[in-house]
N, C-alpha and C. Protein backbone atom coordinates (compact mmCIF):
# COMPACT_ATOMS: atom_id res chain seq x y z
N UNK A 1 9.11 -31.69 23.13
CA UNK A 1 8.67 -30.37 22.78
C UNK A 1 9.24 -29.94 21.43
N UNK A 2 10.40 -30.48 21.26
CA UNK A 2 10.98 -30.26 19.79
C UNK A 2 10.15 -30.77 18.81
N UNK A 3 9.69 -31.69 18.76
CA UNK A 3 8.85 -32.00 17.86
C UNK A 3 7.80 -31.09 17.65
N UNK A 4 6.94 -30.80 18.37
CA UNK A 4 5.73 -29.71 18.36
C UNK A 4 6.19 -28.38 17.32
N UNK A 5 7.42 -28.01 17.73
CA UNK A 5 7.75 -27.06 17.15
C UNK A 5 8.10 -26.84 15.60
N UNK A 6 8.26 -28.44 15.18
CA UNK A 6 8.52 -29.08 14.02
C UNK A 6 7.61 -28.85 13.15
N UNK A 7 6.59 -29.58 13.81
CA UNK A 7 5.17 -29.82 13.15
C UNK A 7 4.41 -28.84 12.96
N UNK A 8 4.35 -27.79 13.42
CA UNK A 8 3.82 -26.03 13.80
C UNK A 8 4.62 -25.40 12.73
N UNK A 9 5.87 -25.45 12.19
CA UNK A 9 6.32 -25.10 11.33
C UNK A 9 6.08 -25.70 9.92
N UNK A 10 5.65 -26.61 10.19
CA UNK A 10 5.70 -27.32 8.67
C UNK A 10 4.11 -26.91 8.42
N UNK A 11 3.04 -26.76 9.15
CA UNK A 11 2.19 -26.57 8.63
C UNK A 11 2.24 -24.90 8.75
N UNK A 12 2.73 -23.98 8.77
CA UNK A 12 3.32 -22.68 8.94
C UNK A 12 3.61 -22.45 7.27
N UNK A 13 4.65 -23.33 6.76
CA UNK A 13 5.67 -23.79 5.46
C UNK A 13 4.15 -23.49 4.65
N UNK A 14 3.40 -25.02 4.74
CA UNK A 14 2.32 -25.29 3.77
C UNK A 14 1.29 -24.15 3.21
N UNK A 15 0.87 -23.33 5.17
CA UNK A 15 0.11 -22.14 4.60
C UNK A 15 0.58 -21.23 3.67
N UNK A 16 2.09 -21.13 3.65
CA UNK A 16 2.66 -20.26 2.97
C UNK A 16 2.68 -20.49 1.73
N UNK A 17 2.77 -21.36 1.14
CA UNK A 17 2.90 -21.90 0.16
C UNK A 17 2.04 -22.45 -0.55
N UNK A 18 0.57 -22.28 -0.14
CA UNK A 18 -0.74 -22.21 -0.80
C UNK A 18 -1.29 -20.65 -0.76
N UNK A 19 -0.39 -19.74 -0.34
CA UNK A 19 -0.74 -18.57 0.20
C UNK A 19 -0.33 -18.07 -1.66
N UNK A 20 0.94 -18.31 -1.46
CA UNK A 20 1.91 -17.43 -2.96
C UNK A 20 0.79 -18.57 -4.29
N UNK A 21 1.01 -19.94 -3.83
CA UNK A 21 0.96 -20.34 -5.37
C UNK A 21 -1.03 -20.17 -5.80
N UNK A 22 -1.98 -20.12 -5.10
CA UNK A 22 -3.21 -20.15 -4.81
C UNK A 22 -4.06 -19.27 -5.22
N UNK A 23 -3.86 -18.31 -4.48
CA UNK A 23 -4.55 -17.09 -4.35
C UNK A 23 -3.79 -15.91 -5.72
N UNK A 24 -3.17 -15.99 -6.32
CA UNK A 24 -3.17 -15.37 -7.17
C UNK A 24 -2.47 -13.80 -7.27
N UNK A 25 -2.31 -13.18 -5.88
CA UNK A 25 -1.50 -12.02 -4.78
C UNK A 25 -0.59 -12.08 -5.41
N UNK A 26 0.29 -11.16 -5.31
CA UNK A 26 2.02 -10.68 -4.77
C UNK A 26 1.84 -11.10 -3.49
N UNK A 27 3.06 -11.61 -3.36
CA UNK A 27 2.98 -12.30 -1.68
C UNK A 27 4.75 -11.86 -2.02
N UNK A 28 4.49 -11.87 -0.23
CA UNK A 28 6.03 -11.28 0.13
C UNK A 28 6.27 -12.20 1.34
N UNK A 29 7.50 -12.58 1.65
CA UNK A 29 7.55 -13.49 2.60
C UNK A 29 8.96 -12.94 3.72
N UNK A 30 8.86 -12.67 5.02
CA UNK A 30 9.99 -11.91 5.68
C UNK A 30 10.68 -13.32 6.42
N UNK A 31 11.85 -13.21 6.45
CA UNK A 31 12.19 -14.19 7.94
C UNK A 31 13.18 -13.83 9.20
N UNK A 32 12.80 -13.54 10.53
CA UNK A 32 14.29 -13.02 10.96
C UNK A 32 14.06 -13.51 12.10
N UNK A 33 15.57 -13.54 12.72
CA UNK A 33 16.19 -14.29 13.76
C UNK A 33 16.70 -13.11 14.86
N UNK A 34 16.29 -13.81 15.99
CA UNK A 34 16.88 -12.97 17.06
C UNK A 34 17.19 -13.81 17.97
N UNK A 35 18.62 -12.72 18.16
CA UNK A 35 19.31 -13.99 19.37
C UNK A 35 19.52 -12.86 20.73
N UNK A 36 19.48 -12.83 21.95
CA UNK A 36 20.14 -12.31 22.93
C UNK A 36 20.19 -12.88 24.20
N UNK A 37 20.25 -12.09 25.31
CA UNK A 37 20.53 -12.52 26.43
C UNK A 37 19.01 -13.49 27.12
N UNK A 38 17.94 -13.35 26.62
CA UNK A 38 16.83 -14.18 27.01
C UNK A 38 16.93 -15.09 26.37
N UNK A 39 17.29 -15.57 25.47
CA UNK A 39 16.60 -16.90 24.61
C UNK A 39 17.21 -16.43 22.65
N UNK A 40 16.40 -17.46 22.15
CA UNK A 40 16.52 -17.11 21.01
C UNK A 40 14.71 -16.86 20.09
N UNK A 41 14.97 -15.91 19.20
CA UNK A 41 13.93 -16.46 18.65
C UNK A 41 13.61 -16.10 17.35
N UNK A 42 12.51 -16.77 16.74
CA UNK A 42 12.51 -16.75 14.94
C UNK A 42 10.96 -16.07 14.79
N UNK A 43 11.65 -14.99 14.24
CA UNK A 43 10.36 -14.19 13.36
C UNK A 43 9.52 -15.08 11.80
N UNK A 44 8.15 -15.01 11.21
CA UNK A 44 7.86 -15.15 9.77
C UNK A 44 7.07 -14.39 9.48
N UNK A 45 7.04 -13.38 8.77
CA UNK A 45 5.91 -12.38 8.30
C UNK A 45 5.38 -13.15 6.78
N UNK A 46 4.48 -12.99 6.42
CA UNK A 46 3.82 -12.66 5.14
C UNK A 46 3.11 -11.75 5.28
N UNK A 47 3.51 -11.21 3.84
CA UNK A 47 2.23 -10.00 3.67
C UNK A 47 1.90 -9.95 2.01
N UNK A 48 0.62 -9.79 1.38
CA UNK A 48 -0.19 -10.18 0.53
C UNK A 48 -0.52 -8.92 -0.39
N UNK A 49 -0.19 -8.32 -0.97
CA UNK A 49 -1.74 -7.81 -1.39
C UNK A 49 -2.35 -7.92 -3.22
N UNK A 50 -3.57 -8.02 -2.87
CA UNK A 50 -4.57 -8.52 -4.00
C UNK A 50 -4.28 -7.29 -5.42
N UNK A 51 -4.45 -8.37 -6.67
CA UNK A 51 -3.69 -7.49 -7.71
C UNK A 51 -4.73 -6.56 -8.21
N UNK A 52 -3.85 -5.50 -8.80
CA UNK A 52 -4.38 -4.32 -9.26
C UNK A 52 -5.17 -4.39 -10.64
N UNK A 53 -5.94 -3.82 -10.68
CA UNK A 53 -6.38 -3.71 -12.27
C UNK A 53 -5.79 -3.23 -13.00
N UNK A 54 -5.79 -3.46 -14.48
CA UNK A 54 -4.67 -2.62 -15.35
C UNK A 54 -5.54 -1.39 -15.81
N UNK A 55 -4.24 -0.23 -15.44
CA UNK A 55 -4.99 1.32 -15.19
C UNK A 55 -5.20 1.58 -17.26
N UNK A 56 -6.53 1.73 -16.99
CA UNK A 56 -6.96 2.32 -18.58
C UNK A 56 -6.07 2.88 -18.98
N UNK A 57 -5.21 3.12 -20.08
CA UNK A 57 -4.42 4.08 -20.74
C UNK A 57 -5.37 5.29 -21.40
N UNK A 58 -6.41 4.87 -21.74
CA UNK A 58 -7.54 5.88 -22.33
C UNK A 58 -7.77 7.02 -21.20
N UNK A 59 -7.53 6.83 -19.94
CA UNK A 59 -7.77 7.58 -19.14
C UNK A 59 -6.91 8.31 -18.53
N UNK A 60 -5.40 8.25 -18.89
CA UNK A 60 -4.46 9.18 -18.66
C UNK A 60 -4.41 10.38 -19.04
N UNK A 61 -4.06 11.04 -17.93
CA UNK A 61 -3.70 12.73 -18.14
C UNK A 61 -2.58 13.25 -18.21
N UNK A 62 -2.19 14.34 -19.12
CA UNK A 62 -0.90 14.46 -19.82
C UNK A 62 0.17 14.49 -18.50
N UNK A 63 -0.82 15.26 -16.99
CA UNK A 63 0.39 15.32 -15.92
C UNK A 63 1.23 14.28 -15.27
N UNK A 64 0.44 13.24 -15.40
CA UNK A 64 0.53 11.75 -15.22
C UNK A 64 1.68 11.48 -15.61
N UNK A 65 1.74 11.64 -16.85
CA UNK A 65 3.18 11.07 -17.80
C UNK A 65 4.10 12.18 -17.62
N UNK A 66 4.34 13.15 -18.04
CA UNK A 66 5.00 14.68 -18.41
C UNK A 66 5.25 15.61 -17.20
N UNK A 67 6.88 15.64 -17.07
CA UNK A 67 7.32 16.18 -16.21
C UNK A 67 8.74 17.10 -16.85
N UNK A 68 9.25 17.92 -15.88
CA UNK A 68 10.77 18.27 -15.90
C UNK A 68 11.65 16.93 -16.24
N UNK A 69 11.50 15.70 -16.32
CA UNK A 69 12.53 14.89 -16.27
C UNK A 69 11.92 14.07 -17.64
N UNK A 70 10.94 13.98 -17.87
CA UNK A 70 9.80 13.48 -19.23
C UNK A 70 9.67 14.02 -19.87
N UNK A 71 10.04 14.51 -21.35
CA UNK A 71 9.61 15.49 -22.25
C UNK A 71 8.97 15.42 -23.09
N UNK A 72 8.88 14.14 -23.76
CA UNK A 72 8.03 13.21 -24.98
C UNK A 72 8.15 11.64 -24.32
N UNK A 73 6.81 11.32 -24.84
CA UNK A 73 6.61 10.14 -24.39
C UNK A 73 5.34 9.55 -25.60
N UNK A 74 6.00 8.40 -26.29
CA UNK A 74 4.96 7.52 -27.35
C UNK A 74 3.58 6.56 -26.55
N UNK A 75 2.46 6.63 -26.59
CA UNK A 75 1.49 6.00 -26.26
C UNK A 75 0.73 5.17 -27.69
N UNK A 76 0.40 4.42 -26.69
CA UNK A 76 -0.50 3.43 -27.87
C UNK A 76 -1.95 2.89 -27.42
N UNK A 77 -2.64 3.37 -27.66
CA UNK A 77 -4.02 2.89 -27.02
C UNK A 77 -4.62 2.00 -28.37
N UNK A 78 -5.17 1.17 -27.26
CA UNK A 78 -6.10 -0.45 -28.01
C UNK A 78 -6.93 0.07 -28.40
N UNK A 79 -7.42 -0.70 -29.61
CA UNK A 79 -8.73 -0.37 -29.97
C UNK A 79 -9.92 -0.23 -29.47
N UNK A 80 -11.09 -0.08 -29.58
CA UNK A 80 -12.60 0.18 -28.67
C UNK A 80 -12.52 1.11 -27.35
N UNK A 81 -11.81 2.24 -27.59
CA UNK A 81 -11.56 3.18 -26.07
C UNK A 81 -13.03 3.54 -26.13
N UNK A 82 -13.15 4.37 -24.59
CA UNK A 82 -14.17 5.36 -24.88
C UNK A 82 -13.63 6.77 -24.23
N UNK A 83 -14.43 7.56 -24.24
CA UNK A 83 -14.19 9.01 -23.72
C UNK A 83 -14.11 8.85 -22.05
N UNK A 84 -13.52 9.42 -21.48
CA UNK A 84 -13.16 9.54 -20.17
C UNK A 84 -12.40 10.90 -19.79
N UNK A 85 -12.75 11.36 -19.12
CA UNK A 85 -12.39 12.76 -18.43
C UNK A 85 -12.26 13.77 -19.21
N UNK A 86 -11.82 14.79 -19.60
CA UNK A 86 -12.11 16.10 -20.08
C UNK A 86 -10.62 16.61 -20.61
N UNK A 87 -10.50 17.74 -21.42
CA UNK A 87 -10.14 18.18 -22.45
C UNK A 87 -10.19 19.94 -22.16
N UNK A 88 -9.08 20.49 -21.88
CA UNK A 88 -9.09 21.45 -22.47
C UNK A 88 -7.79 22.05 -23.51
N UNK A 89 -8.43 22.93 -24.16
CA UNK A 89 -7.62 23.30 -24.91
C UNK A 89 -7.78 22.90 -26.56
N UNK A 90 -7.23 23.05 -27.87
CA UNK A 90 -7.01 22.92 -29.19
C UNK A 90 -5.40 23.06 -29.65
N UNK A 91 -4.86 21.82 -29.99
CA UNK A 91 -3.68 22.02 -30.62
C UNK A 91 -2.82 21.79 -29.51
N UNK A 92 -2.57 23.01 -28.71
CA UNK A 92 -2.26 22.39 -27.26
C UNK A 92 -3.03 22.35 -26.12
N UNK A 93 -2.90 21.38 -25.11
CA UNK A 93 -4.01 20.94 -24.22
C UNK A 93 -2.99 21.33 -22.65
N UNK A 94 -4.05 21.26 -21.85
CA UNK A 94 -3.47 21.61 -20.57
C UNK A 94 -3.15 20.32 -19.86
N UNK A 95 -2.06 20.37 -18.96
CA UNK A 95 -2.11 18.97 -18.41
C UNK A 95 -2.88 17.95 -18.18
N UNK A 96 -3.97 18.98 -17.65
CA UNK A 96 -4.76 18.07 -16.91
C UNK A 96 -5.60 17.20 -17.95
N UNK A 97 -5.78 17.24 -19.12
CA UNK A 97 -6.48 17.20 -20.08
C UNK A 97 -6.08 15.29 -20.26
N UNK A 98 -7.18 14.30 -20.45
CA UNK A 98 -7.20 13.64 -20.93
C UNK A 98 -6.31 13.40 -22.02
N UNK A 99 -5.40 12.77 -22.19
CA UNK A 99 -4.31 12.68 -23.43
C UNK A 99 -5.19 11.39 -24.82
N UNK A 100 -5.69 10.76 -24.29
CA UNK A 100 -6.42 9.82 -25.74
C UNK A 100 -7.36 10.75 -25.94
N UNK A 101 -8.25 11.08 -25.10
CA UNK A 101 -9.26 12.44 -25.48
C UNK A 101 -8.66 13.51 -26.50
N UNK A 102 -7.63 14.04 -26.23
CA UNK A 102 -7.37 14.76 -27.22
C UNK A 102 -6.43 14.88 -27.95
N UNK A 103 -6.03 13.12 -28.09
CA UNK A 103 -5.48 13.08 -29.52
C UNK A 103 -6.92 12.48 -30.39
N UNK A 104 -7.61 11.90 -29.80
CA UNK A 104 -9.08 12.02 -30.71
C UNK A 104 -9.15 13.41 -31.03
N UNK A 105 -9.58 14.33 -30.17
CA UNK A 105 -9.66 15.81 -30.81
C UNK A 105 -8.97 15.98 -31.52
N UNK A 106 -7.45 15.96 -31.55
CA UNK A 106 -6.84 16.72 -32.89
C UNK A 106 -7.14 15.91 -33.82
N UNK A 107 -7.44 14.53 -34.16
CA UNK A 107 -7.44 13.85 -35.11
C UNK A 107 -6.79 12.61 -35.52
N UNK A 108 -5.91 12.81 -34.61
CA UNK A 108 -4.69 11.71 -34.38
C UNK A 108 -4.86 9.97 -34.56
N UNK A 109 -6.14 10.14 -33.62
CA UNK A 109 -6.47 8.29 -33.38
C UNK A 109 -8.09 8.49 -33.59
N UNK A 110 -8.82 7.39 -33.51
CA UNK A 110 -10.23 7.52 -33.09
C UNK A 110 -10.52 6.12 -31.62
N UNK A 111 -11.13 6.35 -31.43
CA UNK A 111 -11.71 5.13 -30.22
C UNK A 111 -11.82 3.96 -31.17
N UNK A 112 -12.37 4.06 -32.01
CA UNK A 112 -12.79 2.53 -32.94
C UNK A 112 -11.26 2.08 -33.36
N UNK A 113 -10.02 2.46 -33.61
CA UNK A 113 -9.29 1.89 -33.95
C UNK A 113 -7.76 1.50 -33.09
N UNK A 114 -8.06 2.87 -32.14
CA UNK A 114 -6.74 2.83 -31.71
C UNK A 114 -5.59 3.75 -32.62
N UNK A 115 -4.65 4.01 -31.67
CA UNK A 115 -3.23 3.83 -32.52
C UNK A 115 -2.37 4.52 -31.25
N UNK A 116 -1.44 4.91 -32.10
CA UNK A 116 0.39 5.40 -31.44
C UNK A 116 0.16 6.82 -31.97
N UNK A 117 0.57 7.45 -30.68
CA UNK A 117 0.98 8.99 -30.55
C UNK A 117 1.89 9.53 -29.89
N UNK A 118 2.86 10.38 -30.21
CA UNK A 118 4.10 11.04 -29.59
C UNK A 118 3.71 12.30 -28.71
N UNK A 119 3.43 12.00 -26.98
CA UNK A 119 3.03 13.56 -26.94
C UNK A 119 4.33 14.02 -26.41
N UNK A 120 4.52 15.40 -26.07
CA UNK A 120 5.53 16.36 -26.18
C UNK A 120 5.31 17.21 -24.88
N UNK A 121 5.90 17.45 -24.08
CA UNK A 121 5.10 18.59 -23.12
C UNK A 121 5.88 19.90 -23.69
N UNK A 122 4.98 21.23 -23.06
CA UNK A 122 5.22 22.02 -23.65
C UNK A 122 5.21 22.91 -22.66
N UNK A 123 5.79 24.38 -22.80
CA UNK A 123 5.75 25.94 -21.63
C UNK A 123 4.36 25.44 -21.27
N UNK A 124 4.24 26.46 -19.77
CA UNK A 124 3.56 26.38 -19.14
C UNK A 124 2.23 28.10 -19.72
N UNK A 125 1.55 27.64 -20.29
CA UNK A 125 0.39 28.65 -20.83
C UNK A 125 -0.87 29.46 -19.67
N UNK A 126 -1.36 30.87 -19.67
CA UNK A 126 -1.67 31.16 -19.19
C UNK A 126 -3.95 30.96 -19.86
N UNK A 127 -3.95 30.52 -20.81
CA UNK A 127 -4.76 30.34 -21.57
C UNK A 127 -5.35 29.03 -22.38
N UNK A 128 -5.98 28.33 -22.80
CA UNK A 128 -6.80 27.43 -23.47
C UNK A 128 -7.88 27.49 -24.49
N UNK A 129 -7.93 27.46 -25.63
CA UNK A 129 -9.12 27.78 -26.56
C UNK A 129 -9.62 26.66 -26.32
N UNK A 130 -10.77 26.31 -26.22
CA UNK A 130 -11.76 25.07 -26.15
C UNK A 130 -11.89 25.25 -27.96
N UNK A 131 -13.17 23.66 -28.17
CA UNK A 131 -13.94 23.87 -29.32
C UNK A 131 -14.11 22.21 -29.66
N UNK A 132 -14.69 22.56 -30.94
CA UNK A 132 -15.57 20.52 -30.89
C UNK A 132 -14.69 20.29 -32.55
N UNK A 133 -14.30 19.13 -32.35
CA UNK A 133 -13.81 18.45 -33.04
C UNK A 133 -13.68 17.03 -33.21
N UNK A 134 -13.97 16.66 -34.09
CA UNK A 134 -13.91 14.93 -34.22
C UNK A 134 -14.97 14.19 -32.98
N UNK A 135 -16.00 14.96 -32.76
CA UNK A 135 -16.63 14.64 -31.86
C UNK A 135 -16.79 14.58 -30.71
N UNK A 136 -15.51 15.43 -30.26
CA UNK A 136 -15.19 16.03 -28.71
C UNK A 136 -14.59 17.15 -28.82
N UNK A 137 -15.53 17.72 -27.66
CA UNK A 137 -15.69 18.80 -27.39
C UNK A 137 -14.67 19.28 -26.09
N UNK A 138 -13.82 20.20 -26.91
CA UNK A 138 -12.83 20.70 -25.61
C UNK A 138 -13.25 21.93 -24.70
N UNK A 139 -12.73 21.99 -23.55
CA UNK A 139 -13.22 23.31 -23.20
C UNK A 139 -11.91 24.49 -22.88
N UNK A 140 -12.17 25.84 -22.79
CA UNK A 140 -11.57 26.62 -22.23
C UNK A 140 -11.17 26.94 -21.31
N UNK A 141 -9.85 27.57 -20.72
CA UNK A 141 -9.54 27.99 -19.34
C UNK A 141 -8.73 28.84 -19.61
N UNK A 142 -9.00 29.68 -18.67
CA UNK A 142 -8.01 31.05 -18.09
C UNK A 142 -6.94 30.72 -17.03
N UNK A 143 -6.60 29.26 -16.72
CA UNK A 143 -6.19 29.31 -15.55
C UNK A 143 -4.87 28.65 -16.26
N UNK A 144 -3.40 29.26 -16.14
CA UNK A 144 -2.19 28.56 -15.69
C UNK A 144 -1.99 27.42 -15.49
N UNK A 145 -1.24 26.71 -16.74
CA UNK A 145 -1.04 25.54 -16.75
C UNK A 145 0.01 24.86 -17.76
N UNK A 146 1.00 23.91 -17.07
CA UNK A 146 1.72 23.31 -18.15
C UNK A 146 0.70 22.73 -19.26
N UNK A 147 1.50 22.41 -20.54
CA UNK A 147 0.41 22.04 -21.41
C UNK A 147 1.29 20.72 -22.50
N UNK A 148 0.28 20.02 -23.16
CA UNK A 148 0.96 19.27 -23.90
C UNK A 148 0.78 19.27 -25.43
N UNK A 149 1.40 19.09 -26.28
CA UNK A 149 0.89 19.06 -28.25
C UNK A 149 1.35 17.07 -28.28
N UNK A 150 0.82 16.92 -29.96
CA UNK A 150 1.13 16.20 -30.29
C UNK A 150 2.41 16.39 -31.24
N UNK A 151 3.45 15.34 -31.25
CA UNK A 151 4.26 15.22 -32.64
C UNK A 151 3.59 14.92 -33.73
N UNK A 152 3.99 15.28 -34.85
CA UNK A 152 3.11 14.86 -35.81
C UNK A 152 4.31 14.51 -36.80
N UNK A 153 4.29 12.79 -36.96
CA UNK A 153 5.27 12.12 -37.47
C UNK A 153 4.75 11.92 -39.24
C-alpha cells in the first residue's frame, strides 16, 4: 500500500509542476500536516489565478492615485492613448476626473505623443468650470469634491 501512495504523489508533484511552469498563472502552492489522536495526515492545496491585464494608465482617475497619505504623484503615459472617461473642471479637476484626459486638456501631453506629468492633489472644492480645450471638452459641477492641478515644471 506504501507504494500506491508513492506513485499518487508523484503524479500529484508532476500536475503541479506543469500547473506553475505551463499555464502561465500565479500559482500558489499550500502544504500541511496533521498529526493527532486518529492517524496522521498530509494536506496539498494549489490555487491559480489567471493573469491580469495591464490596467490602462490613460484611464486613471485622480482618486485612484491621490489621497491623505499621496500628495503628488509623477505619471507617464505611452504614446497613442485615447480619451477614456470624463473630465471635469479647468486648471483644477475633480477627482473623479480622468487624469491623462486632463492633462491633455490643460495642455500638458497629447495622445499622439505621450509624456510625464506631476499631479498634485488639492482642497476639497465646492465647484468646477467645465470648457473645451485642446480638443476635450471638460464639464461642470456643483457638487463637492477633492480636486487635482498639474505641477508645472
Amino acid at each position: 500500500m506504501e507504494k500506491k501512495y508513492k506513485s499518487s504523489a508523484s503524479v500529484v508533484l508532476i500536475v503541479i509542476i506543469l500547473l506553475v511552469l505551463g499555464t502561465g498563472c500565479n500559482t500558489q502552492l499550500g502544504l500541511g500536516f496533521g498529526f493527532g489522536t486518529g492517524g496522521s495526515s498530509v494536506s496539498l492545496g494549489v490555487s491559480t489565478a489567471l493573469p491580469r491585464e495591464k490596467t490602462d494608465i490613460w484611464a486613471l482617475q485622480g482618486r485612484a492615485l491621490l489621497s491623505d497619505e499621496v500628495q503628488q504623484v509623477t505619471l507617464t503615459f505611452p504614446k497613442g492613448g485615447k480619451a477614456e472617461g470624463k473630465v471635469w473642471g479647468t486648471g483644477l479637476y475633480a477627482e473623479k476626473s480622468t487624469i491623462g484626459m486632463a492633462a491633455v486638456h490643460s495642455g500638458l501631453i497629447t495622445y499622439k505623443d505621450g509624456g510625464t506629468v506631476t499631479v498634485r492633489r488639492e482642497r476639497k472644492r465646492n465647484q468646477f468650470w467645465g470648457g473645451k480645450r485642446n480638443g476635450i471638452k471638460s464639464l461642470s459641477s456643483q457638487k463637492a469634491s477633492h480636486s487635482f492641478s498639474f505641477v508645472k515644471e
